[in-house]
Protein backbone atom coordinates (compact mmCIF):
# COMPACT_ATOMS: atom_id res chain seq x y z
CA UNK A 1 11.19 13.91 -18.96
CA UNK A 2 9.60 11.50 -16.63
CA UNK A 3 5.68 11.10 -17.25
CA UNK A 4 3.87 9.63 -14.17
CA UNK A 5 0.50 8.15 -13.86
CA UNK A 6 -2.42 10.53 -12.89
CA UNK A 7 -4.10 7.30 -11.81
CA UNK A 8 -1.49 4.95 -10.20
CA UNK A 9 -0.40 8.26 -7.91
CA UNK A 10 -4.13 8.69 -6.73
CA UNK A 11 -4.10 5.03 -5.67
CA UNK A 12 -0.94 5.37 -3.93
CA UNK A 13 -1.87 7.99 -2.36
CA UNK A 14 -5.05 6.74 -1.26
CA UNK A 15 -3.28 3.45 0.15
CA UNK A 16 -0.46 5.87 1.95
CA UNK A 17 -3.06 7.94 3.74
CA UNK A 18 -5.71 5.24 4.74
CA UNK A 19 -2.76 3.59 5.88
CA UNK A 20 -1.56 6.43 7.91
CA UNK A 21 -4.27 7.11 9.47
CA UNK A 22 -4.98 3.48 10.41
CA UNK A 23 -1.74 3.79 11.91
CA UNK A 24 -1.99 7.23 13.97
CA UNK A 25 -5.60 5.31 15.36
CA UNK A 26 -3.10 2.23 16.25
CA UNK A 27 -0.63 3.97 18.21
CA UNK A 28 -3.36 5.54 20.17
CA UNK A 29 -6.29 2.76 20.83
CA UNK A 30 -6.34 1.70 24.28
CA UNK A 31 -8.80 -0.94 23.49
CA UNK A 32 -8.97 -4.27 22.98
CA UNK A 33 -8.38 -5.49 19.57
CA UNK A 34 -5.54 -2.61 18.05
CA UNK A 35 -3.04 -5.01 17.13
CA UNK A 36 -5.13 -5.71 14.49
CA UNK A 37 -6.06 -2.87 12.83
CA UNK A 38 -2.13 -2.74 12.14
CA UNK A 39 -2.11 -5.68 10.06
CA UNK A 40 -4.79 -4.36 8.07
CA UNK A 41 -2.55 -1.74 5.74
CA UNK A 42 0.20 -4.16 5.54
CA UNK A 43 -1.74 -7.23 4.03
CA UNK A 44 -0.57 -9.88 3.24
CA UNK A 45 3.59 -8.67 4.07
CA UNK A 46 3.15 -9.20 7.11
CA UNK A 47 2.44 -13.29 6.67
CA UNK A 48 5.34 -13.23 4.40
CA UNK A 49 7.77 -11.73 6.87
CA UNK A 50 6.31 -14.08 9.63
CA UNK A 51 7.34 -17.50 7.25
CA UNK A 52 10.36 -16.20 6.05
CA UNK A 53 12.09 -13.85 8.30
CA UNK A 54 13.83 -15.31 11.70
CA UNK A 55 11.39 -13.14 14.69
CA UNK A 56 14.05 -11.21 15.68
CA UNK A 57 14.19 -9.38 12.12
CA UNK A 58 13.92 -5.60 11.70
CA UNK A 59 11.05 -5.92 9.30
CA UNK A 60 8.77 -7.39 12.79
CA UNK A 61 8.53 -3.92 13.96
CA UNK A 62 7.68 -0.32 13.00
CA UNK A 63 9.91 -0.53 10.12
CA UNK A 64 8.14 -3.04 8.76
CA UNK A 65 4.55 -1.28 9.04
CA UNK A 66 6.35 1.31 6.96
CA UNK A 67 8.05 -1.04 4.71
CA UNK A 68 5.27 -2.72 4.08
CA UNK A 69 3.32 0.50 3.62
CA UNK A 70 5.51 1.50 0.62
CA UNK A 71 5.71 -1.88 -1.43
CA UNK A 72 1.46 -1.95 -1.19
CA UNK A 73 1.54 1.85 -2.25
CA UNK A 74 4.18 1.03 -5.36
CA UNK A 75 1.86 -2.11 -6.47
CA UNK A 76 -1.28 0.37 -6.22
CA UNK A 77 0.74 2.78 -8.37
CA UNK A 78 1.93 0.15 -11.11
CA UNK A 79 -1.98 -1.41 -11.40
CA UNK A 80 -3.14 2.05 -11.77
CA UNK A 81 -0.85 2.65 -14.31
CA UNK A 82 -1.87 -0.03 -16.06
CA UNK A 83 -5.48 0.56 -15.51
CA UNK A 84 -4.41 4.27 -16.85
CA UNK A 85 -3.18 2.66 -20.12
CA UNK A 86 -5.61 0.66 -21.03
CA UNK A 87 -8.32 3.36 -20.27
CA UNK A 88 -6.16 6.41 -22.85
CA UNK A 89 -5.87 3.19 -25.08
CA UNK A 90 -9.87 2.32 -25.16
CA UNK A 91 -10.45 6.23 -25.64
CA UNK A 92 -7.91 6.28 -28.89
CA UNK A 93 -9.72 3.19 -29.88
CA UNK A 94 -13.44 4.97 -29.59
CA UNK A 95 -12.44 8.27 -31.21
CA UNK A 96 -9.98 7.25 -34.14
């Protein structure tokens, strides 16, 4: 049985949502500066993708937001994994 991290899916989660939301404010802003909000949940992917993907790449669009979206949420999950570890392992370490 697969045993997932309490802590790396609260992260993840966190990152999904904020991001969504960021998003759903994106598609809808009619003002001045929206563009950039959108680079905000996909930092710093987006700069990657601009160096080494040719412009007229799939990953410059929506799919990328998305893309890039998911790869931030799985490194959120993996460091809270970690940070999950290390906490259990400090505990074990205090009581035993």
């Amino acid at each position: 049985m697969m045993k997932f991290s309490k802590l790396g899916l609260i992260f993840s989660g966190v990152d999904v949502v904020v991001s969504g939301m960021i998003l759903m404010y994106v598609f809808t802003c009619k003002e001045m500066f929206c563009g950039l909000w959108a680079i905000l949940p996909t930092m710093p992917w987006n700069f990657v993708a601009e160096k080494v993907l040719s412009p007229s790449s799939f990953l410059n669009g929506g799919v990328g937001l998305v893309v890039f979206i998911l790869i931030n949420a799985t490194i959120l999950y993996f460091g809270g994994s970690l940070i999950g570890r290390s906490v259990e392992k400090a505990k074990a370490k205090r009581v035993g």
